[in-house]
N, C-alpha and C. Protein backbone atom coordinates (compact mmCIF):
# COMPACT_ATOMS: atom_id res chain seq x y z
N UNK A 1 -88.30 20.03 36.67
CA UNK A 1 -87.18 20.84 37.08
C UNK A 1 -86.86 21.78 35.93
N UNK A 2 -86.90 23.50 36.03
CA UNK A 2 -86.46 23.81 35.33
C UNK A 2 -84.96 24.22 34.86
N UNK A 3 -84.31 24.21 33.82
CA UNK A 3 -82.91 24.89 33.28
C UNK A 3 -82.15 25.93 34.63
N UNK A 4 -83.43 26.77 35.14
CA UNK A 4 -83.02 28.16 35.78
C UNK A 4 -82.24 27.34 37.04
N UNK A 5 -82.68 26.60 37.72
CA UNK A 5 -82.60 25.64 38.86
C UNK A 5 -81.46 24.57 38.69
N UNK A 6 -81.32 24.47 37.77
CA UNK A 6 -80.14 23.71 37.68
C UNK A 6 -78.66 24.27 37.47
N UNK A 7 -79.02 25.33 36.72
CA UNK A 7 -77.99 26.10 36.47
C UNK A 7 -77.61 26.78 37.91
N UNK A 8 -78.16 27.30 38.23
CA UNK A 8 -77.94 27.70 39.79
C UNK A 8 -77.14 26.52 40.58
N UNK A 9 -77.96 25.49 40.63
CA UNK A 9 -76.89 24.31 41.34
C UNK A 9 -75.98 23.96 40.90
N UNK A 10 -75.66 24.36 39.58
CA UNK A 10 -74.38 24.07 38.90
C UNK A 10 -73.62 25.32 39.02
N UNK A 11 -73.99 26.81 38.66
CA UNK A 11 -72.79 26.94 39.52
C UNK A 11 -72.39 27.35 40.74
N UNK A 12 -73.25 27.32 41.81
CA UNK A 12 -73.06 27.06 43.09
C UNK A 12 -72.20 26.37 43.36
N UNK A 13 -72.63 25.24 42.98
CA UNK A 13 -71.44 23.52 42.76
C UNK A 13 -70.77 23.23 42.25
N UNK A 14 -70.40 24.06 41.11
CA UNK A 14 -69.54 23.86 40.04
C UNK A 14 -67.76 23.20 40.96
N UNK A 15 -67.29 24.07 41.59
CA UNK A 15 -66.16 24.10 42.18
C UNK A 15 -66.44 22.63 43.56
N UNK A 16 -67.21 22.08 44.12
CA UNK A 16 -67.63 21.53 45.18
C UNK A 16 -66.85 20.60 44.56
N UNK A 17 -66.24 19.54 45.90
CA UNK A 17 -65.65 18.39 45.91
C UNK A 17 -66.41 17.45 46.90
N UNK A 18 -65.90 16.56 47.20
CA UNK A 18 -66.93 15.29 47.72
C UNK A 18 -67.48 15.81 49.22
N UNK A 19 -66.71 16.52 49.72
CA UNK A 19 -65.94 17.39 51.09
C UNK A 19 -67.80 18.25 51.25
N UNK A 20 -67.82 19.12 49.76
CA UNK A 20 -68.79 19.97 50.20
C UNK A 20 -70.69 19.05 50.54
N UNK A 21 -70.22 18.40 49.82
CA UNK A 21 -71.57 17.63 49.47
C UNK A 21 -71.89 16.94 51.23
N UNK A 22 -70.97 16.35 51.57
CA UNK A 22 -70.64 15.75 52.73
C UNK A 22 -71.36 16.01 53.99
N UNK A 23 -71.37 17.72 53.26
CA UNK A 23 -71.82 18.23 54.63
C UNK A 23 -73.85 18.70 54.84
N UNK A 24 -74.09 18.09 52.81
CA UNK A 24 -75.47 18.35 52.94
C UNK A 24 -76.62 17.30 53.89
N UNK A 25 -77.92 18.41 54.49
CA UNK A 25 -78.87 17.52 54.92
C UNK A 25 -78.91 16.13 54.02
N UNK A 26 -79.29 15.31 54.39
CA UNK A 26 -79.79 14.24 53.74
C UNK A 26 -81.10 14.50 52.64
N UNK A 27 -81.96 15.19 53.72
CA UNK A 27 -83.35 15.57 52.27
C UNK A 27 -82.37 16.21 51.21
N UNK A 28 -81.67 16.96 51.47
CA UNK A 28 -81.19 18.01 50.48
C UNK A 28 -80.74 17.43 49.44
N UNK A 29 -79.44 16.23 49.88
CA UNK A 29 -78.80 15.46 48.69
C UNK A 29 -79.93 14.68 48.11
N UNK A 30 -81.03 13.65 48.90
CA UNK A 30 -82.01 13.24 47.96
C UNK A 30 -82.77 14.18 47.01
N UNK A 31 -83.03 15.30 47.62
CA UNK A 31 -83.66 16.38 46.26
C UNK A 31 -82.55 16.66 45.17
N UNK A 32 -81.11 16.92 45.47
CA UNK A 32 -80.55 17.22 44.26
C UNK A 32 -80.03 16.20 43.30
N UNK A 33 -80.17 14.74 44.23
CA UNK A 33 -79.83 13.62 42.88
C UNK A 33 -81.04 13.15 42.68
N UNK A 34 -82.49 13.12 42.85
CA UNK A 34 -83.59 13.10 42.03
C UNK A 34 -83.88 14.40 40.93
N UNK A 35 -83.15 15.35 40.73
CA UNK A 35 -82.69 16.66 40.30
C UNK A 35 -81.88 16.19 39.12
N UNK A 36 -80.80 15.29 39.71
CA UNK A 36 -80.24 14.99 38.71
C UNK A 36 -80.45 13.75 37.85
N UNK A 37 -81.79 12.79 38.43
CA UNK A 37 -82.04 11.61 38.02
C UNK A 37 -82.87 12.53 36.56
N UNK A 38 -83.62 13.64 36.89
CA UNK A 38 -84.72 14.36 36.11
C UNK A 38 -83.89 15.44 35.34
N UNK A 39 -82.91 15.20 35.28
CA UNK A 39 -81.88 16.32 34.12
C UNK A 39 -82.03 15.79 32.63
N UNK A 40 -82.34 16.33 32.13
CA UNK A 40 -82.55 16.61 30.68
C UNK A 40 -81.37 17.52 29.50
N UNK A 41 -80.13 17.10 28.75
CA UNK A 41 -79.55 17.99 28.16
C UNK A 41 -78.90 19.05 29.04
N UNK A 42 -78.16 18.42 29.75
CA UNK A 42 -77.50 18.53 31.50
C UNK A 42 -76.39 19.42 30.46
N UNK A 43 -75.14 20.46 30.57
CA UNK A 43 -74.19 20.67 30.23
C UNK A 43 -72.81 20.35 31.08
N UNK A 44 -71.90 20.51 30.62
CA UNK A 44 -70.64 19.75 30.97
C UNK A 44 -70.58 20.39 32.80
N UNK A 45 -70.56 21.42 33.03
CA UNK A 45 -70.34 21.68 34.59
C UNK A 45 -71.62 20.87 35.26
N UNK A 46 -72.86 21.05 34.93
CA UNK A 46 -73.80 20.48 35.71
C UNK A 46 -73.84 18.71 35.66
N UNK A 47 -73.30 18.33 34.87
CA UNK A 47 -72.91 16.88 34.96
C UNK A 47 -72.21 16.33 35.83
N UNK A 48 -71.05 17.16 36.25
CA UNK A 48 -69.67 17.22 37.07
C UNK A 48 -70.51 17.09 38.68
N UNK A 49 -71.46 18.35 38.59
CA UNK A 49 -72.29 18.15 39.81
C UNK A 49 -72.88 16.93 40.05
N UNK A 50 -73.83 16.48 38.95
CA UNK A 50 -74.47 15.32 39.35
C UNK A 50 -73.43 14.13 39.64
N UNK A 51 -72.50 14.34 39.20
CA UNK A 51 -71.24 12.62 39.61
C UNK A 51 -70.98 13.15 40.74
N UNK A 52 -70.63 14.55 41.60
CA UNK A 52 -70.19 14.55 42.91
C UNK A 52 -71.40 14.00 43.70
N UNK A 53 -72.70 14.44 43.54
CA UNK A 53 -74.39 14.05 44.07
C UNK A 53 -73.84 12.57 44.04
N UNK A 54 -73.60 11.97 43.08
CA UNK A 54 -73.59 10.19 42.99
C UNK A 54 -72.47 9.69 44.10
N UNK A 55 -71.44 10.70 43.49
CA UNK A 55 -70.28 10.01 45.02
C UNK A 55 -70.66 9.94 45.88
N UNK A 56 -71.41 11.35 46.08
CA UNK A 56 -71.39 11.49 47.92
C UNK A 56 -73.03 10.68 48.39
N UNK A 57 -73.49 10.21 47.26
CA UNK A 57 -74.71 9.22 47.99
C UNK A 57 -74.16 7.93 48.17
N UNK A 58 -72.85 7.40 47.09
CA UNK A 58 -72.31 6.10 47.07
C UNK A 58 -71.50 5.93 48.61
N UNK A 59 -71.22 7.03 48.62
CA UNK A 59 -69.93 7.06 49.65
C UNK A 59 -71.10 6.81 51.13
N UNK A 60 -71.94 7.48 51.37
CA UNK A 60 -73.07 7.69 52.47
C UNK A 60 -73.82 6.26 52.60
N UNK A 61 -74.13 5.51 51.57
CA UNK A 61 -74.49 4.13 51.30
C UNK A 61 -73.49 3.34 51.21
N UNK A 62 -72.12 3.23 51.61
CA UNK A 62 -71.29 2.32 51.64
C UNK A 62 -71.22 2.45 53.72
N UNK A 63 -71.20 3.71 54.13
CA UNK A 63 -71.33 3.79 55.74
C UNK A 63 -72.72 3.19 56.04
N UNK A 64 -73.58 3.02 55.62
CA UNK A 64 -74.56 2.27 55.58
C UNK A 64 -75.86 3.57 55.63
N UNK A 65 -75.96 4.71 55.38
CA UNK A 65 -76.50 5.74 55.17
C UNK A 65 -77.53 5.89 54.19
N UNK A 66 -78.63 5.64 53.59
CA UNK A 66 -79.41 5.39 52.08
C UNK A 66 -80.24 6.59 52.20
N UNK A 67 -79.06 7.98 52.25
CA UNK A 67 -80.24 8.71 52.09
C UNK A 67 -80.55 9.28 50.24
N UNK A 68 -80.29 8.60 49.55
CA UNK A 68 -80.50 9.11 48.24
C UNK A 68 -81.58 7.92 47.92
């Protein structure tokens, strides 16, 4: 994954709450928290992203959902 790609999802996402994520495909959220499993020297907004990615897979796997 490169820097360019993340930064983009960060700030795309920067502002996103659990709400926006909610509404991603399933492939989509598994590509962006294996995205974020493969982050390297992540900065403070793109971190923020990857904990909403974690909510909204925790939250999707508590309805019984495992798409991450």
């Amino acid at each position: 994954m490169n820097k360019i790609s993340v930064l983009i999802m960060a700030v795309l996402s920067i502002t996103a709450c659990d709400g926006r994520f909610s509404t991603l495909e399933a492939s989509e959220l598994r590509k962006r928290a294996y995205q974020c499993e493969l982050g390297v020297n992540l900065t403070a907004p793109e971190i923020q992203v990857c904990k909403n990615i974690q909510r909204e897979c925790k939250r999707r796997e508590a309805k019984g959902q495992y798409d991450c």
